[in-house]
C-alpha atoms as a PDB file:
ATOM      1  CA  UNK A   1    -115.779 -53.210 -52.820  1.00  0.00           C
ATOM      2  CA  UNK A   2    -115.050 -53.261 -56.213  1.00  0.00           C
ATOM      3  CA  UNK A   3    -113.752 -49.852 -58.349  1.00  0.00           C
ATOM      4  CA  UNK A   4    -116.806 -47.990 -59.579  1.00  0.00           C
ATOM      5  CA  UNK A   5    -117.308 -47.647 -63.326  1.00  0.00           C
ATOM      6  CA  UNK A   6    -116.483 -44.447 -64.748  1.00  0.00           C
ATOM      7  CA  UNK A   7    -119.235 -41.312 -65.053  1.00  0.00           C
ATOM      8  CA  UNK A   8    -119.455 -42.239 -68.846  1.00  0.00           C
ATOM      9  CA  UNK A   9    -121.582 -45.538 -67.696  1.00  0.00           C
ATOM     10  CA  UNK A  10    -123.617 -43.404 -65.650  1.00  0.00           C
ATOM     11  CA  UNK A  11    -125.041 -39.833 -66.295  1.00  0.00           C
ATOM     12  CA  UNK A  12    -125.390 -36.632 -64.265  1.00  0.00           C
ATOM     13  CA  UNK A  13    -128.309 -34.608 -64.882  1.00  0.00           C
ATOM     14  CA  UNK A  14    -128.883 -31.086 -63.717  1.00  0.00           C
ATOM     15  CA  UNK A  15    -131.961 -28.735 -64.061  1.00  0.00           C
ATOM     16  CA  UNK A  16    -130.967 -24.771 -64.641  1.00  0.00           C
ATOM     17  CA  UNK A  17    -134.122 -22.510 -64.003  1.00  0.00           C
ATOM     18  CA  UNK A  18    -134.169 -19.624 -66.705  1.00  0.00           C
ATOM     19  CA  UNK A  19    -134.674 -17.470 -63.239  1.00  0.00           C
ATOM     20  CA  UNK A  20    -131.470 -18.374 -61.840  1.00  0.00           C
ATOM     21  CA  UNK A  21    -127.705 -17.592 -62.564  1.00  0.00           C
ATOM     22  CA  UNK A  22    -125.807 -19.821 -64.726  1.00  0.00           C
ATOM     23  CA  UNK A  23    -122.608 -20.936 -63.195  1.00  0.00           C
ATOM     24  CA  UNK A  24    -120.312 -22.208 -65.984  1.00  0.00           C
ATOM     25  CA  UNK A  25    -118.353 -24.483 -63.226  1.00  0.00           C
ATOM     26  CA  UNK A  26    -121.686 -26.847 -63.244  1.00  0.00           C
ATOM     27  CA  UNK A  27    -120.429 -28.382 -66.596  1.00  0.00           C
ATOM     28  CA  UNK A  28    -117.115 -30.075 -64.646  1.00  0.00           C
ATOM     29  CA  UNK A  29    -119.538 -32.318 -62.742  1.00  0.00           C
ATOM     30  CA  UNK A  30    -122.367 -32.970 -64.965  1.00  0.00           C
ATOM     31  CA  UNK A  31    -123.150 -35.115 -68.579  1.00  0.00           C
ATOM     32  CA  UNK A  32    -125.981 -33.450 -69.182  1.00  0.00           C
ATOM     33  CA  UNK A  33    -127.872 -29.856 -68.289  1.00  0.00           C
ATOM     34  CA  UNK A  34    -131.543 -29.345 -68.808  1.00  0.00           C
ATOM     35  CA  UNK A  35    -132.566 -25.211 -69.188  1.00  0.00           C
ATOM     36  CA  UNK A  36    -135.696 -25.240 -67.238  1.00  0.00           C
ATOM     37  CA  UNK A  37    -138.098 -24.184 -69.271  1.00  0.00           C
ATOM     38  CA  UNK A  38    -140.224 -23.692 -72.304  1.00  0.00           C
ATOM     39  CA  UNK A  39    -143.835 -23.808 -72.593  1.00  0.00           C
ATOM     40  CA  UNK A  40    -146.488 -25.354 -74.620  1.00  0.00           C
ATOM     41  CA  UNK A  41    -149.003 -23.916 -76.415  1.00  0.00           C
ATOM     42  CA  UNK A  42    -152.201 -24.805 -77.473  1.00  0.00           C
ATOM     43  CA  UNK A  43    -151.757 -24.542 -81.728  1.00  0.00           C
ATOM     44  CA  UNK A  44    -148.784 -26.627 -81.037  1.00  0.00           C
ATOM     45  CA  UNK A  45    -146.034 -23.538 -81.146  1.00  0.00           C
ATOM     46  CA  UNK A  46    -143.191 -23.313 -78.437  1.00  0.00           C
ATOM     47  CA  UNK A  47    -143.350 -20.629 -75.909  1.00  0.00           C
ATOM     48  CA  UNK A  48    -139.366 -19.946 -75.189  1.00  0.00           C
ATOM     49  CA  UNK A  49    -139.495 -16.907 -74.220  1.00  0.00           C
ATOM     50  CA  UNK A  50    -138.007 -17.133 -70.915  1.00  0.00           C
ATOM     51  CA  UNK A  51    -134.787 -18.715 -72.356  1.00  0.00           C
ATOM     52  CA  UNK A  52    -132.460 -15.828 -73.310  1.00  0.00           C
ATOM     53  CA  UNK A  53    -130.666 -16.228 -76.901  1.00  0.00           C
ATOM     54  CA  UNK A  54    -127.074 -15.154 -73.895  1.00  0.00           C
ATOM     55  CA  UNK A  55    -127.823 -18.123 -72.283  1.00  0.00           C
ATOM     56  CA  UNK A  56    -127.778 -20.294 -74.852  1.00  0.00           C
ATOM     57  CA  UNK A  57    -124.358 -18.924 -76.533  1.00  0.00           C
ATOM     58  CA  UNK A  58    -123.043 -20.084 -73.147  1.00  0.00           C
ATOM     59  CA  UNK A  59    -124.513 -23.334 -72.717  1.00  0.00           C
ATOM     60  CA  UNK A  60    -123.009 -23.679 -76.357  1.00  0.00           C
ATOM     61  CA  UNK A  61    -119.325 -22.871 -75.172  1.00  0.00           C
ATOM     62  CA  UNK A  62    -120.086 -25.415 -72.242  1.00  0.00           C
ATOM     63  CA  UNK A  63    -120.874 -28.218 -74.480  1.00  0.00           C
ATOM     64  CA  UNK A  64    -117.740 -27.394 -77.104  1.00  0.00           C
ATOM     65  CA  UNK A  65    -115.606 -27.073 -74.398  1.00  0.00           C
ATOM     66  CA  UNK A  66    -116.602 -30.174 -72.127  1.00  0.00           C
ATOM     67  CA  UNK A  67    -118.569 -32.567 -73.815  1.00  0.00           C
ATOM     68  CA  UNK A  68    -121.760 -31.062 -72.128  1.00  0.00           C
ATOM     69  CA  UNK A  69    -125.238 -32.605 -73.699  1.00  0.00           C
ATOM     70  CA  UNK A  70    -127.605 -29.452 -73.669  1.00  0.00           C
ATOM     71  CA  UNK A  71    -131.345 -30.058 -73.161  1.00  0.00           C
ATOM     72  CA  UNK A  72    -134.514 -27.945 -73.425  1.00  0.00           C
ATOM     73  CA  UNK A  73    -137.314 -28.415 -70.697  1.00  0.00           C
ATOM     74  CA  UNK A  74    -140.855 -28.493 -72.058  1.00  0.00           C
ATOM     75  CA  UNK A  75    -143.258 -27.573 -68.983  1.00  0.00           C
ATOM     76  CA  UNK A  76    -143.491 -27.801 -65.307  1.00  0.00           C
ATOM     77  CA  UNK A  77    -144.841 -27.228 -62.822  1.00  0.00           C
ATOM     78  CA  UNK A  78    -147.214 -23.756 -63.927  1.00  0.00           C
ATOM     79  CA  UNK A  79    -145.985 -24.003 -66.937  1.00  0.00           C
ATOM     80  CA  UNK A  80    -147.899 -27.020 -68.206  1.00  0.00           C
ATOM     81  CA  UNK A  81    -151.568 -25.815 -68.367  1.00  0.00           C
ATOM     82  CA  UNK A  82    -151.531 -26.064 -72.434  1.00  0.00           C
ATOM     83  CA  UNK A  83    -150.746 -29.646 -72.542  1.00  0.00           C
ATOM     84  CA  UNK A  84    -154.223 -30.820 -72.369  1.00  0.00           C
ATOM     85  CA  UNK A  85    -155.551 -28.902 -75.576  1.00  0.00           C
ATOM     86  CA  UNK A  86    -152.359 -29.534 -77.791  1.00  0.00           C
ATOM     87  CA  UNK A  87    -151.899 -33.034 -77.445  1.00  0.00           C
ATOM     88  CA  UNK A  88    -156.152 -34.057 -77.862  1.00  0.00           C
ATOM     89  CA  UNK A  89    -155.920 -33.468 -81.401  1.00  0.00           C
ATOM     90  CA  UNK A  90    -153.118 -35.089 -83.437  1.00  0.00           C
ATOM     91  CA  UNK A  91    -152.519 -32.183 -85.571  1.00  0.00           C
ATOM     92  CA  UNK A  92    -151.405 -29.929 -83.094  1.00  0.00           C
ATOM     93  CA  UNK A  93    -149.215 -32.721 -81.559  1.00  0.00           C
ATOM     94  CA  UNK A  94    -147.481 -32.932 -85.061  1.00  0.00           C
ATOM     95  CA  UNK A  95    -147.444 -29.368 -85.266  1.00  0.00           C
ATOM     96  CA  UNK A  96    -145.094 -28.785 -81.729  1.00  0.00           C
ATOM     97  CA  UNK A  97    -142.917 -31.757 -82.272  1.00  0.00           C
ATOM     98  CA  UNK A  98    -142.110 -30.280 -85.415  1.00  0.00           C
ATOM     99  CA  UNK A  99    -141.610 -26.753 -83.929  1.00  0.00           C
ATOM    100  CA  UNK A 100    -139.223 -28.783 -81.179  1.00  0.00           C
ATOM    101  CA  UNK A 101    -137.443 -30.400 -83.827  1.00  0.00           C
ATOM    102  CA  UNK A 102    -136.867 -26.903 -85.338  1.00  0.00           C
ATOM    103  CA  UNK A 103    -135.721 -25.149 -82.329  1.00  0.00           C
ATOM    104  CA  UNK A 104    -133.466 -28.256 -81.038  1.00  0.00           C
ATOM    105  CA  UNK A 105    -131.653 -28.423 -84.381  1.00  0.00           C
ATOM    106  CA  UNK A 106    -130.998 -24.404 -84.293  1.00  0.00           C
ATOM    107  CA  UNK A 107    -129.400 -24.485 -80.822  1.00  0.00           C
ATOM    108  CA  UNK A 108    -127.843 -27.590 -81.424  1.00  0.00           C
ATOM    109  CA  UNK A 109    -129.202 -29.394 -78.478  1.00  0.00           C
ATOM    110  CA  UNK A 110    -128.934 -32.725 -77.642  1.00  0.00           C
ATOM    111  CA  UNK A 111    -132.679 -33.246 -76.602  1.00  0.00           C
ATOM    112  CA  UNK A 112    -135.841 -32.102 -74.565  1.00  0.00           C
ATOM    113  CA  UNK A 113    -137.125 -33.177 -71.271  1.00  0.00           C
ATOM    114  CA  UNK A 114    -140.591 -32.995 -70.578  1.00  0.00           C
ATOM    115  CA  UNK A 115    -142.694 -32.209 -67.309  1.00  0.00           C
ATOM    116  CA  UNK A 116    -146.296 -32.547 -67.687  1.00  0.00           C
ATOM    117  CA  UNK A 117    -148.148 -32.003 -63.777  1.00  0.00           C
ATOM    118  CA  UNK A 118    -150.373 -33.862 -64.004  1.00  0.00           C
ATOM    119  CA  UNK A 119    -152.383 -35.492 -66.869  1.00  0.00           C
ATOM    120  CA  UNK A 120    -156.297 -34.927 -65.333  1.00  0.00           C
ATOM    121  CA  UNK A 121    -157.580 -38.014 -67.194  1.00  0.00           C
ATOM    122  CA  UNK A 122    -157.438 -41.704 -69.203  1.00  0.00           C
ATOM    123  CA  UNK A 123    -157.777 -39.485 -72.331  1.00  0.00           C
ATOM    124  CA  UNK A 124    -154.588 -36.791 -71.095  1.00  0.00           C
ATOM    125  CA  UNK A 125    -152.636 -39.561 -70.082  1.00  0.00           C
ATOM    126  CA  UNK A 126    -152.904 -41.638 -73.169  1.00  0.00           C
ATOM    127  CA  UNK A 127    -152.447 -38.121 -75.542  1.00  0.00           C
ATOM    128  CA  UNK A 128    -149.269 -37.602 -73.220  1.00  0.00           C
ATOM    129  CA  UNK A 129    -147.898 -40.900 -74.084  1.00  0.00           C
ATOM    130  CA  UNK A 130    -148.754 -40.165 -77.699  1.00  0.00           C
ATOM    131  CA  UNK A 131    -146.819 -36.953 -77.830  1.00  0.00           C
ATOM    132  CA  UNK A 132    -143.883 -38.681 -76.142  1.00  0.00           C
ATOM    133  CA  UNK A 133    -143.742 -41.449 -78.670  1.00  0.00           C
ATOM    134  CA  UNK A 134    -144.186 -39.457 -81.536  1.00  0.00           C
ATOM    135  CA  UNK A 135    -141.734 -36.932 -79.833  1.00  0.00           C
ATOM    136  CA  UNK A 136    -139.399 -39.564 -80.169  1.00  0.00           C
ATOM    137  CA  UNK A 137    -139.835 -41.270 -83.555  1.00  0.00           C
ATOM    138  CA  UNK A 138    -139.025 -37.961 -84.729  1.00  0.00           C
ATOM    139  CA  UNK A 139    -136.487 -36.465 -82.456  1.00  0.00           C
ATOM    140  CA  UNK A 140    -134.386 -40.108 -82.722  1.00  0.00           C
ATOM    141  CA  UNK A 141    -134.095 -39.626 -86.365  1.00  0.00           C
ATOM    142  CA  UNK A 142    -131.606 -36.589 -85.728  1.00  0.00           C
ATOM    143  CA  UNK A 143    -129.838 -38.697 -82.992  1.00  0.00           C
ATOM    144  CA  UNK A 144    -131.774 -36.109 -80.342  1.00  0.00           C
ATOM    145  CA  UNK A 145    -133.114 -37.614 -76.898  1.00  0.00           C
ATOM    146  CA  UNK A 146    -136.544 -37.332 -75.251  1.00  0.00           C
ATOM    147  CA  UNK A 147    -136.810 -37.785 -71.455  1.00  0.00           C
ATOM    148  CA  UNK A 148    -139.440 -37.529 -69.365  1.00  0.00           C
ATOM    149  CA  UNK A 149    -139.749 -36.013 -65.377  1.00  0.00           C
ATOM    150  CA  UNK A 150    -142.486 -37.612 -63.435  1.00  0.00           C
ATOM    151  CA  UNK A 151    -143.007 -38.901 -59.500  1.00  0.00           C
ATOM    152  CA  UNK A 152    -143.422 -42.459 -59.215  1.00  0.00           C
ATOM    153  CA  UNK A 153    -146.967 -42.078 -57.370  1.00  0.00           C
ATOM    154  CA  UNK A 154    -149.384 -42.146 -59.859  1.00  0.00           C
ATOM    155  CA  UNK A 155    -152.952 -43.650 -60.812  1.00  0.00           C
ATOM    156  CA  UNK A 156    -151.498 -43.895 -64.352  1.00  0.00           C
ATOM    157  CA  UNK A 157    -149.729 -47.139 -65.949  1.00  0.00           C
ATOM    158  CA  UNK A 158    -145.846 -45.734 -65.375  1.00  0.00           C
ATOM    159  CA  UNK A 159    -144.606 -48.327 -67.667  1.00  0.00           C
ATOM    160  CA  UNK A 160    -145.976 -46.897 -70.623  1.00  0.00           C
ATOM    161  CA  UNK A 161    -143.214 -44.088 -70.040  1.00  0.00           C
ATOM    162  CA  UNK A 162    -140.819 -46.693 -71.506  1.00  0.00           C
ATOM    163  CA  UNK A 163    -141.406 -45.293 -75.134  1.00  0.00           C
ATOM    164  CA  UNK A 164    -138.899 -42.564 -74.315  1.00  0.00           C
ATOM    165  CA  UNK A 165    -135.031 -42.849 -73.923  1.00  0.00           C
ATOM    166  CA  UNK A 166    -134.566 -41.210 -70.206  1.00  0.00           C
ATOM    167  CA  UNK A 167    -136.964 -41.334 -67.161  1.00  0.00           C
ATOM    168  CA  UNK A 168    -136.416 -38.879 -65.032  1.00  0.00           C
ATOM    169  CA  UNK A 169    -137.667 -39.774 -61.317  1.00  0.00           C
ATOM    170  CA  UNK A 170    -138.919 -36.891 -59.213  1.00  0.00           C
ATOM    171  CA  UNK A 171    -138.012 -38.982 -55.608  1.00  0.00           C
ATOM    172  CA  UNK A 172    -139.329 -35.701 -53.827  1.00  0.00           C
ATOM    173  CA  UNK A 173    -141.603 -33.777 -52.390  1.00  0.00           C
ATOM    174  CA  UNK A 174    -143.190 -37.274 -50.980  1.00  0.00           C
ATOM    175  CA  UNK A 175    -144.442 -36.933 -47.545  1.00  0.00           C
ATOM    176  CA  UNK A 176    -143.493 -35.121 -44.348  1.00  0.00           C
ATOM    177  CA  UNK A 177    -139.843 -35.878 -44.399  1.00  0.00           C
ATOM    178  CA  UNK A 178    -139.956 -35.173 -48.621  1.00  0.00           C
ATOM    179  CA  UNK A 179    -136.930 -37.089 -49.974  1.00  0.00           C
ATOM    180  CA  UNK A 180    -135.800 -40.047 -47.135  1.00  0.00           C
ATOM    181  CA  UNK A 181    -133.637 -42.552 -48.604  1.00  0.00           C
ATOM    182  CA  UNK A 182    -136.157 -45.280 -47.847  1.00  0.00           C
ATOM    183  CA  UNK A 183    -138.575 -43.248 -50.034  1.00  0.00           C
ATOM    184  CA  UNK A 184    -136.049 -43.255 -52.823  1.00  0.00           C
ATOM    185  CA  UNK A 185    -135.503 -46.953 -53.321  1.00  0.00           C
ATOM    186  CA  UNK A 186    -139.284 -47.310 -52.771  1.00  0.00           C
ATOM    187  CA  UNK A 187    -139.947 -45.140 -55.848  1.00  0.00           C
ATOM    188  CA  UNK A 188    -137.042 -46.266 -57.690  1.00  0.00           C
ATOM    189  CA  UNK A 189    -138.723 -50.285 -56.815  1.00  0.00           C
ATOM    190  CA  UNK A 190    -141.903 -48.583 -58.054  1.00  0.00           C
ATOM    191  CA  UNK A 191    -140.935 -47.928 -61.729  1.00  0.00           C
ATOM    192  CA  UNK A 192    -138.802 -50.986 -62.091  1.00  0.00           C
ATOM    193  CA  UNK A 193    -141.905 -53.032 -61.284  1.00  0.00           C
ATOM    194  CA  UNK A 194    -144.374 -51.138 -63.794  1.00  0.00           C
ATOM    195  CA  UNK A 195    -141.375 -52.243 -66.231  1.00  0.00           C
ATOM    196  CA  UNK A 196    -139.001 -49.124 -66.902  1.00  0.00           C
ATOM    197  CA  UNK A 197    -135.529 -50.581 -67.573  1.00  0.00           C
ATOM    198  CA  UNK A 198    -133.046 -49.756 -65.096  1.00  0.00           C
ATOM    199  CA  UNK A 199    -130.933 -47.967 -67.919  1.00  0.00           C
ATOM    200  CA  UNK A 200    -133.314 -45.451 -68.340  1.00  0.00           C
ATOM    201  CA  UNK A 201    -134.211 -44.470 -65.090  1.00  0.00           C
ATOM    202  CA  UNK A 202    -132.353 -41.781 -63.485  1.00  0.00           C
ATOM    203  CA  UNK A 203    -132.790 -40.555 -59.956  1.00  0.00           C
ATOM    204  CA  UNK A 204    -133.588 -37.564 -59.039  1.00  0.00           C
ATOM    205  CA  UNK A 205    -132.372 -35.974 -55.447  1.00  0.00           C
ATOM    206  CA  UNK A 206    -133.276 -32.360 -54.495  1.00  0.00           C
ATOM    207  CA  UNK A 207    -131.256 -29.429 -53.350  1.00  0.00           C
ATOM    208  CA  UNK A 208    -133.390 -28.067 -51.004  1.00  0.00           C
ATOM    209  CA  UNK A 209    -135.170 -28.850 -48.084  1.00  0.00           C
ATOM    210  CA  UNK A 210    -138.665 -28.435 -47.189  1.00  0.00           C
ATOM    211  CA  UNK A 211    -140.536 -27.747 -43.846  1.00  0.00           C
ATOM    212  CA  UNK A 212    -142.273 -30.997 -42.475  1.00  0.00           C
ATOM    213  CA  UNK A 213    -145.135 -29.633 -41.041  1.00  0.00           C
ATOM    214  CA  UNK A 214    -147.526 -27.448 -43.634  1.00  0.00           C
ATOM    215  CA  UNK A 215    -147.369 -25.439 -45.873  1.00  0.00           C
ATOM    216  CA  UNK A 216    -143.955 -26.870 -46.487  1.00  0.00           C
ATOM    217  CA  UNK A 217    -142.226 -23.934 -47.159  1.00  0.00           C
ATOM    218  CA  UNK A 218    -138.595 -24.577 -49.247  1.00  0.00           C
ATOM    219  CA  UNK A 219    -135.157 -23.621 -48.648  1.00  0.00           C
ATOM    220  CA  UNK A 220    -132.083 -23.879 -50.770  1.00  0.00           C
ATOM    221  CA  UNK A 221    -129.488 -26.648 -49.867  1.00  0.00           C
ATOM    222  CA  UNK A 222    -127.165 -23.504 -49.783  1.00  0.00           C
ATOM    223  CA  UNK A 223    -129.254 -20.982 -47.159  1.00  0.00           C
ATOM    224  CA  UNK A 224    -129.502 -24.087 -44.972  1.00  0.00           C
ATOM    225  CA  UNK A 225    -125.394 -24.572 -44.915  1.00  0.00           C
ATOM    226  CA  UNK A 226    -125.313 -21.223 -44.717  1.00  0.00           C
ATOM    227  CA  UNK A 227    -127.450 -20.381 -41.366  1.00  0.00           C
ATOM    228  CA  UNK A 228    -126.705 -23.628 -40.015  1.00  0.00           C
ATOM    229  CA  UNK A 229    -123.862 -25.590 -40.831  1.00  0.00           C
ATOM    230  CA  UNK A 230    -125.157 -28.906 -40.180  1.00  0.00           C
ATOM    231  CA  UNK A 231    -122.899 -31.983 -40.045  1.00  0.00           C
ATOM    232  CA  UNK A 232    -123.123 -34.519 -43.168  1.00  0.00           C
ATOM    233  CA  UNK A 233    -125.090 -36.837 -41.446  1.00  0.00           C
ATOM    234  CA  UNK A 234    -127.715 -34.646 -40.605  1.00  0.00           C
ATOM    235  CA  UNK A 235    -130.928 -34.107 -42.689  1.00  0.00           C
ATOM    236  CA  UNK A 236    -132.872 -32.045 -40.361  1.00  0.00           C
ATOM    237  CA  UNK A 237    -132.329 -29.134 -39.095  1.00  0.00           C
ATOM    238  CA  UNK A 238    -135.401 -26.205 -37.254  1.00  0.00           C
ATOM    239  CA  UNK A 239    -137.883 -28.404 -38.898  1.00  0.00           C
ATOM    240  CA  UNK A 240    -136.875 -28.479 -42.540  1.00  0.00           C
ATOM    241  CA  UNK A 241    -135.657 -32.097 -44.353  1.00  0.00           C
ATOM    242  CA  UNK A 242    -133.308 -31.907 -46.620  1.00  0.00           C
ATOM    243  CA  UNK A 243    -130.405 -34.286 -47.910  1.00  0.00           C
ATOM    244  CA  UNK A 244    -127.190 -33.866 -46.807  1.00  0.00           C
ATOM    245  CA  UNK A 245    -123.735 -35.551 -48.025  1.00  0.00           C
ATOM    246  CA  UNK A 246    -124.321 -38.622 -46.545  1.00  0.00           C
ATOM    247  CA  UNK A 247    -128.058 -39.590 -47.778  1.00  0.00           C
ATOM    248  CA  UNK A 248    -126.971 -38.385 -50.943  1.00  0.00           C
ATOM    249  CA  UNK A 249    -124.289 -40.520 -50.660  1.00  0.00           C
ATOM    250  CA  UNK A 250    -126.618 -43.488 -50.020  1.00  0.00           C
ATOM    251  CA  UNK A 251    -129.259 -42.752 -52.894  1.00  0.00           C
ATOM    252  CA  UNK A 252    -125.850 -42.646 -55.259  1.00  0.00           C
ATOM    253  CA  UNK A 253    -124.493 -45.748 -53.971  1.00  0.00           C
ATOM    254  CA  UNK A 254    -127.408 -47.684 -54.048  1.00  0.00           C
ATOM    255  CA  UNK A 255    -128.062 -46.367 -57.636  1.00  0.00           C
ATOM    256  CA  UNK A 256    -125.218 -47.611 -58.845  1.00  0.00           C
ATOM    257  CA  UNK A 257    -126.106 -51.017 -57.209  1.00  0.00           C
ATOM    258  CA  UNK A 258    -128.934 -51.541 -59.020  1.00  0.00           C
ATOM    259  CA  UNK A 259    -127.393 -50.094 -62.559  1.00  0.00           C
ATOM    260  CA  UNK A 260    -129.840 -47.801 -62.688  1.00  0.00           C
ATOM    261  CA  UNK A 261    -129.087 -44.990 -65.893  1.00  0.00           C
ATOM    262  CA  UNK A 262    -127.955 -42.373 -63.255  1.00  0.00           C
ATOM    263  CA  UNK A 263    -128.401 -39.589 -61.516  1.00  0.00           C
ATOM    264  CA  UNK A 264    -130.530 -35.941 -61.730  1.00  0.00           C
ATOM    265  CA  UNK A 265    -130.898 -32.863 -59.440  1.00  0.00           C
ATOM    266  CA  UNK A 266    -132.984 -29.742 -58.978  1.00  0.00           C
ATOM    267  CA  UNK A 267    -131.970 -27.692 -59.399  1.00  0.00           C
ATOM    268  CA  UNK A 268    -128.228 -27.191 -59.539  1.00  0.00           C
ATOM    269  CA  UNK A 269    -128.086 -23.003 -58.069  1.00  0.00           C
ATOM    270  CA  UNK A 270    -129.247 -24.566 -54.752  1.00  0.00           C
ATOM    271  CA  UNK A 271    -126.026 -26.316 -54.189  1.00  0.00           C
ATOM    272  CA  UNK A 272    -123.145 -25.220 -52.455  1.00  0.00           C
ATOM    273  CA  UNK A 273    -119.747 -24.283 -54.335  1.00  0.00           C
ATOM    274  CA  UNK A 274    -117.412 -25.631 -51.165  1.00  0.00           C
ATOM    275  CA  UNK A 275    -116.859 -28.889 -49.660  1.00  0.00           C
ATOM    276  CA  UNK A 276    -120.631 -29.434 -48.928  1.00  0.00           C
ATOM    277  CA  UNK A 277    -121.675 -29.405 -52.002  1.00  0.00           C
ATOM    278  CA  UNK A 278    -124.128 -32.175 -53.163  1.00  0.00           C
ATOM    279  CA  UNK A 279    -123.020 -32.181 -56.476  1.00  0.00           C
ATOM    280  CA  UNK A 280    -119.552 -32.884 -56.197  1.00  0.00           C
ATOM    281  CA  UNK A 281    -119.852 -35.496 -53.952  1.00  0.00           C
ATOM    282  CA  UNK A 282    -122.593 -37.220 -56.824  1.00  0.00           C
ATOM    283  CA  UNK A 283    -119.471 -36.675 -59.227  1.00  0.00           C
ATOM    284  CA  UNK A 284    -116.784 -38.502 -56.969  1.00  0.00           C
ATOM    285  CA  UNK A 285    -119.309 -41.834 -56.668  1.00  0.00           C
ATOM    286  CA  UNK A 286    -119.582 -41.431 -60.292  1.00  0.00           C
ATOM    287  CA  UNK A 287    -116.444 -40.608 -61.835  1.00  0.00           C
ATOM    288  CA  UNK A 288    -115.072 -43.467 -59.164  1.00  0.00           C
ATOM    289  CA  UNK A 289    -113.345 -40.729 -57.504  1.00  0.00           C
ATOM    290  CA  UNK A 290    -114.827 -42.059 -54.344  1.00  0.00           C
ATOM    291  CA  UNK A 291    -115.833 -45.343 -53.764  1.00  0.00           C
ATOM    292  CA  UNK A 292    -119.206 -46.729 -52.220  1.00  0.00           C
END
């Protein structure tokens, strides 16, 4: 096959929890690193509390020192329950993306992400996508990015997700087996029908694994090296899927196939820091270190 293009055609996206350890060695495999995360509130103020001021003095040396784009998350999962109120009433929606702008212009980040689970209604939904595109007439003025996490099962219109600039696909967590490769291209085929460009949609692979029978308990990519070194063909192992090297290998290749924007993980402290680890091998396919 041809030589693949090189990472700056393609991005790398990584989720850092405020509740984990920041390792600094991240930044040599990754475009882009989203601090996981802020919350909304409902008069339209920014609850950041759980992002340390040290954090972001070294997520500032990370970008200076290797082109990292820094990003501030905005919700998740239990940390989304103020959505609803703030975005019903315009005001309040003017009101936070102003705050945003605020705090993304004194950290000198690069953009927010957000991660609303789930809009309840019509009326949520449409507020969300008016927060997003208002979010983003704003934010683009200042050359900042808005990007958006959601799964690609929803009762929802998913094209209307189009008025931001990144789409971040949450390809897991879907089923028994959470994160197949077959359930990949089916979500990825899922948003490229409801009309998000390829350019903009970036796929998301996990690093952990989850039990396939209920309650689906999780383990880190890393405990599961750890306790039982599996090969890198193997995705299950005592009853808990998971991707190893070779399906993320797949989900990169075929990414790259179909020109999609790129690539995005969570969350990056479940990886391994050897040979196994899921993130480097993303980085060769990328960088055209390795080729597909």
């Amino acid at each position: 096959m041809s030589p693949q293009p090189p990472i700056d055609e393609f991005i790398v996206v990584g989720y850092f929890p405020d509740y984990r350890v920041l390792n600094p060695a991240w930044a040599l495999s990754l475009t882009d690193i989203i601090y996981f995360s802020a919350e909304p509130r409902a008069d339209g103020t920014l609850d950041t509390s759980r992002l340390t001021e040290e954090t972001w003095d070294v997520l500032a040396q990370l970008k200076t020192d290797h082109d990292l784009r820094v990003h501030i998350s905005i919700g998740g999962w239990e940390r989304d329950g103020a959505f609803a109120e703030m975005t019903a009433d315009p005001k309040t929606r003017k009101a936070f993306v102003e705050n945003l702008l605020a705090f993304l212009l004194s950290h000198n980040l690069d953009g927010a992400d957000f991660d609303w689970e789930f809009p309840a209604t019509d009326t949520q939904f449409e507020n969300y996508i008016s927060l997003l595109a208002e979010t983003k007439e704003t934010l683009s003025r200042h050359g900042l990015m808005v990007s958006v996490a959601l799964p690609a099962e929803s009762g929802f219109p998913l094209g209307e997700f189009s008025v931001v600039d990144r789409v971040h696909l949450m390809s897991y967590d879907r089923g028994e087996r959470h994160a197949t490769f077959e359930q990949a291209v089916e979500d990825v085929q899922a948003l490229l029908n409801a009309g998000i460009s390829p350019g903009k949609l970036i796929l998301g692979m996990p690093f952990y694994g989850r039990t396939v029978a209920p309650p689906h308990d999780e383990f880190a990519y890393n405990q599961l090296i750890n306790e039982y070194s599996p090969a890198p063909g193997v995705d299950e192992v005592n009853g808990i899927y998971f991707n190893g090297l070779t399906t993320i290998r797949r989900k990169v290749c075929y990414g790259i196939a179909e020109e999609l924007g790129g690539f995005m993980v969570w969350e990056l402290s479940q990886d391994t820091t050897d040979a196994s680890s899921l993130l480097l091998q993303i980085f060769d396919l990328v960088s055209g270190e390795e080729s597909c």
